[in-house]
Every structure is written in structure tokens, then in C-alpha cells.
C-alpha atoms as a PDB file:
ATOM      1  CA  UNK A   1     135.191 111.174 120.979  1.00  0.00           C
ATOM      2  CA  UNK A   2     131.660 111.733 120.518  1.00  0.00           C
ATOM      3  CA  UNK A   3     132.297 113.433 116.979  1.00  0.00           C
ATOM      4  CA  UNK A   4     134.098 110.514 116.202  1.00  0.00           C
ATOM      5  CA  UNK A   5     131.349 107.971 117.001  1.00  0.00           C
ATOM      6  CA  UNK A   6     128.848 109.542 115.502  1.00  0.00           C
ATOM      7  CA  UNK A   7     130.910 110.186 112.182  1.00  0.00           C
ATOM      8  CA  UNK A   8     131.458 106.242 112.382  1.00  0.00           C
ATOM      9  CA  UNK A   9     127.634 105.067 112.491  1.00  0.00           C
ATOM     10  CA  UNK A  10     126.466 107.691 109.726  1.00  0.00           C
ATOM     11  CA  UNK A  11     129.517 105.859 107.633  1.00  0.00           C
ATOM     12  CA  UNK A  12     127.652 102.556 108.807  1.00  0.00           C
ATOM     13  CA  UNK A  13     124.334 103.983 107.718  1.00  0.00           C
ATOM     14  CA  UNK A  14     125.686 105.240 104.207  1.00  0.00           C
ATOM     15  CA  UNK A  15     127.503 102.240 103.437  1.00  0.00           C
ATOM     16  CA  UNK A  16     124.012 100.241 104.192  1.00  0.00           C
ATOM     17  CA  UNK A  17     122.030 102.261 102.548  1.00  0.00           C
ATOM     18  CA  UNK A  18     124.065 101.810  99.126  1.00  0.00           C
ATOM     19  CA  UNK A  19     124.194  97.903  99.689  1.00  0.00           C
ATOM     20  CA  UNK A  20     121.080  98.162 100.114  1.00  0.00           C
ATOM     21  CA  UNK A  21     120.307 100.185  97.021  1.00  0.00           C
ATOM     22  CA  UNK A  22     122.663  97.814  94.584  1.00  0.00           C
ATOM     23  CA  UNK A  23     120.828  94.460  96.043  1.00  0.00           C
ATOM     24  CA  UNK A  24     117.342  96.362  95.142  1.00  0.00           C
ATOM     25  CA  UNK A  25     119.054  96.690  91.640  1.00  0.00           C
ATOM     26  CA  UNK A  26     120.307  93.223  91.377  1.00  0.00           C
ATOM     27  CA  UNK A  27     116.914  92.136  92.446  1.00  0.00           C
ATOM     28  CA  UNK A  28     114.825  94.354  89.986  1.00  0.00           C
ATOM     29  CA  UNK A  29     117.581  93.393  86.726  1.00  0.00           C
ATOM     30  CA  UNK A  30     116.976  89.328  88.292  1.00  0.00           C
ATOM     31  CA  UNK A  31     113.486  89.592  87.748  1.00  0.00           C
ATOM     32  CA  UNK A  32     112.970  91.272  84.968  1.00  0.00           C
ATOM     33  CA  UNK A  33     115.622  89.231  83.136  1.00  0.00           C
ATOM     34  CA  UNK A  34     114.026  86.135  83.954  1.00  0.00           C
ATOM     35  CA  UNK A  35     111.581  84.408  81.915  1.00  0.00           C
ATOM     36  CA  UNK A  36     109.991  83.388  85.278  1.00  0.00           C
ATOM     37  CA  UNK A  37     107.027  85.302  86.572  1.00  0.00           C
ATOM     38  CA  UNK A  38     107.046  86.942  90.053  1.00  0.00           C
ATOM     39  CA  UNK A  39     104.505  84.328  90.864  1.00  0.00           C
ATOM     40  CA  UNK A  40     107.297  81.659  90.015  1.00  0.00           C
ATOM     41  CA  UNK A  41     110.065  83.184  91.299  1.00  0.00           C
ATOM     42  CA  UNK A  42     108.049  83.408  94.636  1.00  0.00           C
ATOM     43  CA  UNK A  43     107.076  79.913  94.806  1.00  0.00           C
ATOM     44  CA  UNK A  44     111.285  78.908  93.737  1.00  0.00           C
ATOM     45  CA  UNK A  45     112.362  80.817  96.618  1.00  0.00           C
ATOM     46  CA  UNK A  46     109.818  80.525  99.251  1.00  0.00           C
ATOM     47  CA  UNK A  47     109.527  84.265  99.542  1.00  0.00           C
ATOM     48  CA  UNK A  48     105.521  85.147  99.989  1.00  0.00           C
ATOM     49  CA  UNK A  49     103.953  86.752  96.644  1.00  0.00           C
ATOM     50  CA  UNK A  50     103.516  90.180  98.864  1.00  0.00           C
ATOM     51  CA  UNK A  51     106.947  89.901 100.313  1.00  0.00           C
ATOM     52  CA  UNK A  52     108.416  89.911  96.929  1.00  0.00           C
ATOM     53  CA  UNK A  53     106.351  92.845  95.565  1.00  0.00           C
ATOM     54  CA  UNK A  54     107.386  94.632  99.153  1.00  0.00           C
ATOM     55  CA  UNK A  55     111.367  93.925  98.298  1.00  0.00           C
ATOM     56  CA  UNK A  56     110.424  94.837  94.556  1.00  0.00           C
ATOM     57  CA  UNK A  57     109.003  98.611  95.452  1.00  0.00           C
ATOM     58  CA  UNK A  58     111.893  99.038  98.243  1.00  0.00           C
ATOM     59  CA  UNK A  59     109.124  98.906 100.635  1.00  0.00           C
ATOM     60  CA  UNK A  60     111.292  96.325 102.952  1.00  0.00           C
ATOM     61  CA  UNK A  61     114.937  95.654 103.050  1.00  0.00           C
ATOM     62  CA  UNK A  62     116.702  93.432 101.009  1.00  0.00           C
ATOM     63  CA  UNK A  63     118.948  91.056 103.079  1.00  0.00           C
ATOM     64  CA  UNK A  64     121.848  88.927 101.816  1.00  0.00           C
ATOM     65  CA  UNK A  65     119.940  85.852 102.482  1.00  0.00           C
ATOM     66  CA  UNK A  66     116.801  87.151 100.327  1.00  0.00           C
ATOM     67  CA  UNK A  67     119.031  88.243  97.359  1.00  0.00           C
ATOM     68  CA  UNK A  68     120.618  84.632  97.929  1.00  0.00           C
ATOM     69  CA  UNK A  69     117.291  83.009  97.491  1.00  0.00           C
ATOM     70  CA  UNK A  70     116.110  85.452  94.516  1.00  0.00           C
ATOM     71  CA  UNK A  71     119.473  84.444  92.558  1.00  0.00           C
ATOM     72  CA  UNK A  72     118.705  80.402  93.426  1.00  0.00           C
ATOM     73  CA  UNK A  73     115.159  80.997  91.661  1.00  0.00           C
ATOM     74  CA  UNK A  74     116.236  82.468  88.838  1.00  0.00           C
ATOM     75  CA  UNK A  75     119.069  80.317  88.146  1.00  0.00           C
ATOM     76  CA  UNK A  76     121.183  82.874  87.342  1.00  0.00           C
ATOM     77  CA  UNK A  77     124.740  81.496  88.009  1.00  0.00           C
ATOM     78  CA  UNK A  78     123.715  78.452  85.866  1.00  0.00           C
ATOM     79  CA  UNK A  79     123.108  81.132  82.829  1.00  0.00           C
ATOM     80  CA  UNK A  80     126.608  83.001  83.056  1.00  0.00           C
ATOM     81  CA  UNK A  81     128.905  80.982  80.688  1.00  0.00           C
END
């Protein structure tokens, strides 16, 4: 049982670890898309200037919410046609 536990949370860990990885990608394609600067994207979605570099560089984690707030900013679902 314990095999099987532990086989279960590093299948947790990989599976967060490559969401994680494809949000910092969304992210970093977002922003350098945009015609917005960082400094503008930061102030559209009230994520702090240092915060955003810190996503940027994979220095924090990306959550849901923050790529949710990054997308809102750059207006991306208003540019798909």
C-alpha cells in the first residue's frame, strides 16, 4: 500500500509540475505578444511589478487565478476571431 501511495503523489507532483510549466508558457507567449508593457500588464491585473517579473523567471508559481488575471490584461480572448 505504501508503494502505491507514494507512486500516486509523485503522479500528483509530475502532473503539477507540467501545468505548471505550460501556464509559465502561456504567460511568457501572453506577454510577449502583447503590445502592453509588463508595467501595463501589471497595473491591468493588479499583480505587483516584482510579482510579475517573479512569475516571468519561474521564480514563483503560476496559479490558475494569476494566469486568469494575466489573460484579462492582455485581452486576449477579445483578439481570437
Amino acid at each position: 500500500m505504501t508503494d502505491l501511495v507514494s507512486c500516486v503523489f509523485s503522479d500528483d507532483d509530475f502532473v503539477l509540475a507540467t501545468l505548471q510549466a505550460q501556464m509559465l508558457a502561456k504567460v511568457s507567449r501572453l506577454v510577449e505578444a502583447s503590445s502592453l508593457s509588463k508595467e501595463e500588464i501589471s497595473k491591468k491585473s493588479g499583480i505587483e511589478p516584482a510579482r510579475l517579473d517573479a512569475l516571468l523567471e519561474g521564480k514563483e508559481k503560476i496559479s490558475p487565478f494569476d494566469l486568469t488575471k494575466i489573460i484579462d490584461a492582455v485581452a486576449y480572448f477579445n483578439q481570437e476571431s
